[in-house]
C-alpha atoms as a PDB file:
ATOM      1  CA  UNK A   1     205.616  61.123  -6.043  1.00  0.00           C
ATOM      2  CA  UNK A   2     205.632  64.715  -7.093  1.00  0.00           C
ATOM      3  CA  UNK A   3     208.907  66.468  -6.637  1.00  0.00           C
ATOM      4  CA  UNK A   4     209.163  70.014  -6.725  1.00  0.00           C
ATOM      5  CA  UNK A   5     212.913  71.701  -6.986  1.00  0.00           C
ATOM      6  CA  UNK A   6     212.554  75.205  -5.316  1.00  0.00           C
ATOM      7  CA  UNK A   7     216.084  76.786  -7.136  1.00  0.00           C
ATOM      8  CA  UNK A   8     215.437  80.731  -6.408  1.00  0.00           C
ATOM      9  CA  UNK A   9     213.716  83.526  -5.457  1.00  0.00           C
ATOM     10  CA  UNK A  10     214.285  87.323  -6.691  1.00  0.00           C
ATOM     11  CA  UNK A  11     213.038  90.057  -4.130  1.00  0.00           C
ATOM     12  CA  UNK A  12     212.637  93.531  -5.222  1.00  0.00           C
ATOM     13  CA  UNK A  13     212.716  96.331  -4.468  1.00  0.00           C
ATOM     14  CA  UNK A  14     215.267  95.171  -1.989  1.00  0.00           C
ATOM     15  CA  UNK A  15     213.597  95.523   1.764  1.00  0.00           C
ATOM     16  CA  UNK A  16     215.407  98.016   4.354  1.00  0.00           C
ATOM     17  CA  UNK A  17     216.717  94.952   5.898  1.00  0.00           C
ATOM     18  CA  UNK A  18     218.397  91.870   4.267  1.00  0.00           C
ATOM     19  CA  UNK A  19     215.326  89.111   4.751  1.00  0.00           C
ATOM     20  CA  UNK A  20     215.921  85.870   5.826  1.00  0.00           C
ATOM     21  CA  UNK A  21     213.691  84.471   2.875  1.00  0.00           C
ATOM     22  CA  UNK A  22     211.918  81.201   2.594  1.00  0.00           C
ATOM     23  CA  UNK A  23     208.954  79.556   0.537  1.00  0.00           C
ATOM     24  CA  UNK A  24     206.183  77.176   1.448  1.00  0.00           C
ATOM     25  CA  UNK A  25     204.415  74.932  -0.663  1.00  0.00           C
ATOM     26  CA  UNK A  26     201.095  73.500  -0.566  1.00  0.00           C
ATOM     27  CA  UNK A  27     200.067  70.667  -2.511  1.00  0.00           C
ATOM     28  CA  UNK A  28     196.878  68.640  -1.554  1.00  0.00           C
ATOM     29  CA  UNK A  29     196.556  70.458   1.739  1.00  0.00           C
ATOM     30  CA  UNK A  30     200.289  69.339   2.999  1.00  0.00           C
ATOM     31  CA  UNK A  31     202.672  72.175   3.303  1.00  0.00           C
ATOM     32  CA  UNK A  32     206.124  71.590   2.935  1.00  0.00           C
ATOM     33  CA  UNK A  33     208.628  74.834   3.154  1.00  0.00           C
ATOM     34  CA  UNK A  34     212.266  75.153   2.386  1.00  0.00           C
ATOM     35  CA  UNK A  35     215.096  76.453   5.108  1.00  0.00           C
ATOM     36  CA  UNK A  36     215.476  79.871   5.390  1.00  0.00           C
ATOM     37  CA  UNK A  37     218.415  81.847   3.228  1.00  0.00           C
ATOM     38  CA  UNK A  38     219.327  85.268   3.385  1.00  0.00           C
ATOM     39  CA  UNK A  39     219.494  88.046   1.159  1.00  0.00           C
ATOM     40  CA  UNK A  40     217.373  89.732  -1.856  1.00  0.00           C
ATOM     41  CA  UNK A  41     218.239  86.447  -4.235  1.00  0.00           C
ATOM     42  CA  UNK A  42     218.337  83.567  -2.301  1.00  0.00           C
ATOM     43  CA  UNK A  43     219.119  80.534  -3.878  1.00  0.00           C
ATOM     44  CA  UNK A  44     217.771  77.112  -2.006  1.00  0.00           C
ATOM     45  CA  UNK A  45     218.283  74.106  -4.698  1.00  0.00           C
ATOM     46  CA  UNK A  46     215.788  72.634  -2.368  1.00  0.00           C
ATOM     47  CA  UNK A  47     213.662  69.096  -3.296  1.00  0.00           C
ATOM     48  CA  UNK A  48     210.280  68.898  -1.530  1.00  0.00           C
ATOM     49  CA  UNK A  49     208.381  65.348  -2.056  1.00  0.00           C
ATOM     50  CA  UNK A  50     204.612  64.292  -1.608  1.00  0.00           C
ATOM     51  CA  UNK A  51     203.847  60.990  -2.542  1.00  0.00           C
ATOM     52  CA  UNK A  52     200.938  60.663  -4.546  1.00  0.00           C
ATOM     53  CA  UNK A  53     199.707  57.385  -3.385  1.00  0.00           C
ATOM     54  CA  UNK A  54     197.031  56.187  -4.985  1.00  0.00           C
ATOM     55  CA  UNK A  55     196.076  59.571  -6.246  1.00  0.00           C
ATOM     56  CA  UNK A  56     197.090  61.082  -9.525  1.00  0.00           C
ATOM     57  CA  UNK A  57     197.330  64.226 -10.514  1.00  0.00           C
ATOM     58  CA  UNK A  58     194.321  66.124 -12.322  1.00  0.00           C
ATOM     59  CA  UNK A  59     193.702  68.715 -14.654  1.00  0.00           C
ATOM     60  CA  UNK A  60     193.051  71.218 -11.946  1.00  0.00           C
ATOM     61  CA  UNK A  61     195.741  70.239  -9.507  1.00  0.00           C
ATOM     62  CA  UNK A  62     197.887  73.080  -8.199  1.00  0.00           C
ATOM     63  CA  UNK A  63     200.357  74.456  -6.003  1.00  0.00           C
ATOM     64  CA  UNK A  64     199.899  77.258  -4.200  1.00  0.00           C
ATOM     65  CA  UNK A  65     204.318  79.048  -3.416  1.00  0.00           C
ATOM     66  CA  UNK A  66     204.178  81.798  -1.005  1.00  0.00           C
ATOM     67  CA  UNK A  67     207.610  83.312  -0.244  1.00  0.00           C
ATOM     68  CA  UNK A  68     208.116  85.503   2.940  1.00  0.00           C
ATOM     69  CA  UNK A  69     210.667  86.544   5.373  1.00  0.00           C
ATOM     70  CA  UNK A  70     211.629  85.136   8.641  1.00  0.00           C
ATOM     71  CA  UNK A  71     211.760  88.669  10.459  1.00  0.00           C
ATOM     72  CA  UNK A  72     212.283  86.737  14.069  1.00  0.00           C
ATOM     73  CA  UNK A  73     211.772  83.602  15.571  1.00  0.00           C
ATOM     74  CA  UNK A  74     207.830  84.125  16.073  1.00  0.00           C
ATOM     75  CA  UNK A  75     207.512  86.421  13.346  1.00  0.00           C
ATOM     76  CA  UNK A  76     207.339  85.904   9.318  1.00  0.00           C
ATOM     77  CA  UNK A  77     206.154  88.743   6.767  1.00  0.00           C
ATOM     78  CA  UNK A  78     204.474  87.732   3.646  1.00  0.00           C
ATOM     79  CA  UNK A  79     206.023  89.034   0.468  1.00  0.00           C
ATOM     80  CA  UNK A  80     204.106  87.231  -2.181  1.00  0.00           C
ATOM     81  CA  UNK A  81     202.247  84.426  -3.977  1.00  0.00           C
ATOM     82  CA  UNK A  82     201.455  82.343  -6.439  1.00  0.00           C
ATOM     83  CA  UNK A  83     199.142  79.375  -8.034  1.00  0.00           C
ATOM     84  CA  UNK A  84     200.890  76.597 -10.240  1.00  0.00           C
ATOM     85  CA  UNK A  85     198.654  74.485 -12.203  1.00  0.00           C
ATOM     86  CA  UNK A  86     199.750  71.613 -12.946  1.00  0.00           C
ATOM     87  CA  UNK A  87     197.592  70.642 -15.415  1.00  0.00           C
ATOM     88  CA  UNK A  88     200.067  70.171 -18.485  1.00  0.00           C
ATOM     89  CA  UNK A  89     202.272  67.363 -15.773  1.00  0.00           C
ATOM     90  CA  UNK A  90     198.614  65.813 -15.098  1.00  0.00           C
ATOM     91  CA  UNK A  91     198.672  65.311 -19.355  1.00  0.00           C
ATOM     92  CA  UNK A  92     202.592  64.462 -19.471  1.00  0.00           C
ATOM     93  CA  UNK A  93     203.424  63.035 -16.416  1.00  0.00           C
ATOM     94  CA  UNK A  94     207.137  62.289 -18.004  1.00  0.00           C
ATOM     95  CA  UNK A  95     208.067  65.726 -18.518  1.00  0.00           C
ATOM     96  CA  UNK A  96     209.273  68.301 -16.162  1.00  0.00           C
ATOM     97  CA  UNK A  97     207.514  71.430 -15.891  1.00  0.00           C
ATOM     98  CA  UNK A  98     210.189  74.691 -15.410  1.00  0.00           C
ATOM     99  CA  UNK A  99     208.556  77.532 -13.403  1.00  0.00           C
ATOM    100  CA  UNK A 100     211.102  80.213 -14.318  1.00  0.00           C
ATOM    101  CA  UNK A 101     210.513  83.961 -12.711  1.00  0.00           C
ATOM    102  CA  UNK A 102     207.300  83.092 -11.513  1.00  0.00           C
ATOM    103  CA  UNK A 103     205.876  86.406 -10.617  1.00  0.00           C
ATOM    104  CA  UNK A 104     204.121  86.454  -7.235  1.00  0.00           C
ATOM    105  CA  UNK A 105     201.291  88.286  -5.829  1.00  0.00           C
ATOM    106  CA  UNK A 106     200.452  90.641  -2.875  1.00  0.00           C
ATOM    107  CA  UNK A 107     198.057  90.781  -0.101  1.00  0.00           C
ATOM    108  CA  UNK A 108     195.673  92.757  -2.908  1.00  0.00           C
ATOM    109  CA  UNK A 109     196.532  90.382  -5.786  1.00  0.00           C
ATOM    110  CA  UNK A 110     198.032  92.506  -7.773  1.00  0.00           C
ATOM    111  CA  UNK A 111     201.521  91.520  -9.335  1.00  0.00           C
ATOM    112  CA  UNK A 112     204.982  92.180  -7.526  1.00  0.00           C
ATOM    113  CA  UNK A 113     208.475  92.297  -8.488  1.00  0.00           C
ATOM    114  CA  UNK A 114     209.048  89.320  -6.897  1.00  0.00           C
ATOM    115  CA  UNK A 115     209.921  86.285  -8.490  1.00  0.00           C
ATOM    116  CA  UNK A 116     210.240  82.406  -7.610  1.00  0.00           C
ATOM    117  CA  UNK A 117     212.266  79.803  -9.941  1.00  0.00           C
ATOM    118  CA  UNK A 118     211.022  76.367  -9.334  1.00  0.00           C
ATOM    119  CA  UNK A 119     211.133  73.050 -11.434  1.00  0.00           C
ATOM    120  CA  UNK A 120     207.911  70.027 -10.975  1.00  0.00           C
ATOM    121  CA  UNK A 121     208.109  66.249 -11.791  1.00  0.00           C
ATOM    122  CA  UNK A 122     206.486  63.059 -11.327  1.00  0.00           C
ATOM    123  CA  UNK A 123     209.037  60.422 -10.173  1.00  0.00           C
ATOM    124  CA  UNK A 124     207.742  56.533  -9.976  1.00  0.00           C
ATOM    125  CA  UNK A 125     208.332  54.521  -7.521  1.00  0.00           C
ATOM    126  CA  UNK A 126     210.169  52.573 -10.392  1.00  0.00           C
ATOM    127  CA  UNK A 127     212.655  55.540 -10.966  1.00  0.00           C
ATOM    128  CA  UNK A 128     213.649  55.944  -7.353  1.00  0.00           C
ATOM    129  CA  UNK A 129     215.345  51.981  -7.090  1.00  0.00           C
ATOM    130  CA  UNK A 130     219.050  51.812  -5.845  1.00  0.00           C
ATOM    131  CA  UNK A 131     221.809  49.892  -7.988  1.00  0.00           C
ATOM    132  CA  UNK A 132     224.541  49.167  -6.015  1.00  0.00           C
ATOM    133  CA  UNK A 133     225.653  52.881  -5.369  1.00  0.00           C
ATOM    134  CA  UNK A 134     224.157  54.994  -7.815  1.00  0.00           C
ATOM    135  CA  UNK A 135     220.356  55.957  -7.603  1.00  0.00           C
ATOM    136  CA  UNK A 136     217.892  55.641 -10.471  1.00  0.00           C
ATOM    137  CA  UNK A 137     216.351  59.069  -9.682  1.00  0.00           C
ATOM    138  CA  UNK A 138     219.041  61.337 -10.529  1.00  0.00           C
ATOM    139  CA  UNK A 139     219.575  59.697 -14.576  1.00  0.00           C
ATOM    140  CA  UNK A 140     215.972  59.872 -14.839  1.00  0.00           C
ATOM    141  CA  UNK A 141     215.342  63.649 -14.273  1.00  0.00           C
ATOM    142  CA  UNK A 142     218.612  64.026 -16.378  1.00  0.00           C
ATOM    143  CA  UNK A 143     216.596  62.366 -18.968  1.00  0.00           C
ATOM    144  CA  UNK A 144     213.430  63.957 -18.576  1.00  0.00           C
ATOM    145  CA  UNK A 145     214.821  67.357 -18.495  1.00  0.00           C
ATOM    146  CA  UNK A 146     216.000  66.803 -22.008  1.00  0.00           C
ATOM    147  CA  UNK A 147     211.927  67.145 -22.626  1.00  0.00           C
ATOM    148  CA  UNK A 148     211.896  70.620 -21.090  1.00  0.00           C
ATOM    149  CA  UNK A 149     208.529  71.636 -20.826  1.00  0.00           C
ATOM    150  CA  UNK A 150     208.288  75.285 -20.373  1.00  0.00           C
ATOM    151  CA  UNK A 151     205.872  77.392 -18.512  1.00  0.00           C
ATOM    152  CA  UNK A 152     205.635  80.746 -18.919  1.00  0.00           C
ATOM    153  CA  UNK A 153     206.306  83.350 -15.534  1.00  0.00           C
ATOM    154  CA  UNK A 154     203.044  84.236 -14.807  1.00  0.00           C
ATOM    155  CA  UNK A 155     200.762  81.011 -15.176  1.00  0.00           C
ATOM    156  CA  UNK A 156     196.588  81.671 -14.694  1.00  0.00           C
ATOM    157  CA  UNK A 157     196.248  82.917 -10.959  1.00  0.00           C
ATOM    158  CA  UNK A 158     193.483  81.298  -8.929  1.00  0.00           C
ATOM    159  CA  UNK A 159     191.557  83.060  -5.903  1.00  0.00           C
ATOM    160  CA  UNK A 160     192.725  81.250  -2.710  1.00  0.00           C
ATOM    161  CA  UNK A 161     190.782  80.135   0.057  1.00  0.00           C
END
């Protein structure tokens, strides 16, 4: 499985109107997105989970993290993007990857003030097993996190079709 944390976003300049900010996630094609929280640094803690299957990760997998605001119901406005490769998790699957202050991008590609703080793993089937009432999963990122593996906040951007 690959499990990506989604801590926090930073939004700036502040918009005339407190957003109602959330992020999507594509990995593979399958979007997952986080709830929506309010204000200019909203702070989610969230877990999205693919499952891999029978499908590693490569050298050129990404994700692609767009952050925007839920203006209304029907409504969301874009506020920015960004491509995560993943290549270094593809070469250490053990270690978890921290995304901190990942600077996003506009409509034009150019870089914004905005920011997204995210953390990526791989987690084996293995490392998700109950015993009795504690769950494998949480001692195991404990663990890995000890083997930060740090990514800088503005990774190689890829065009995006």
């Amino acid at each position: 499985m690959l499990r990506v944390v989604v801590e926090s976003a930073s939004i700036n300049p502040p918009l005339s109107t407190t957003p109602k900010a959330f992020v999507t996630v594509y990995f593979r094609d399958m979007m997952k997105r986080t709830r929506v929280e309010e204000g200019h640094d909203p702070i989610w803690n969230e877990t999205l989970i693919w499952h891999l299957w029978n499908q590693p990760l490569e050298n050129d997998s990404f994700l692609k993290v767009i952050l925007q605001d839920s203006v209304s119901k029907k409504k969301e406005r874009f506020i920015g993007l960004a491509t995560v490769p993943l290549k270094r998790l593809a070469q250490r699957p053990k270690e978890v990857m921290f995304v901190r202050d990942l600077i996003l991008l506009n409509h034009s590609m150019k870089p914004t003030n905005c920011t997204v703080t995210l953390h990526v793993a791989q987690i084996y089937d293995q490392d998700t097993e109950m015993t009795g009432n504690e769950e494998l999963l949480g001692s195991t990122v404990n663990e890995v996190t000890q083997k930060k593996l740090m990514v800088s906040g503005l990774p190689m951007h890829r065009a995006l079709a």
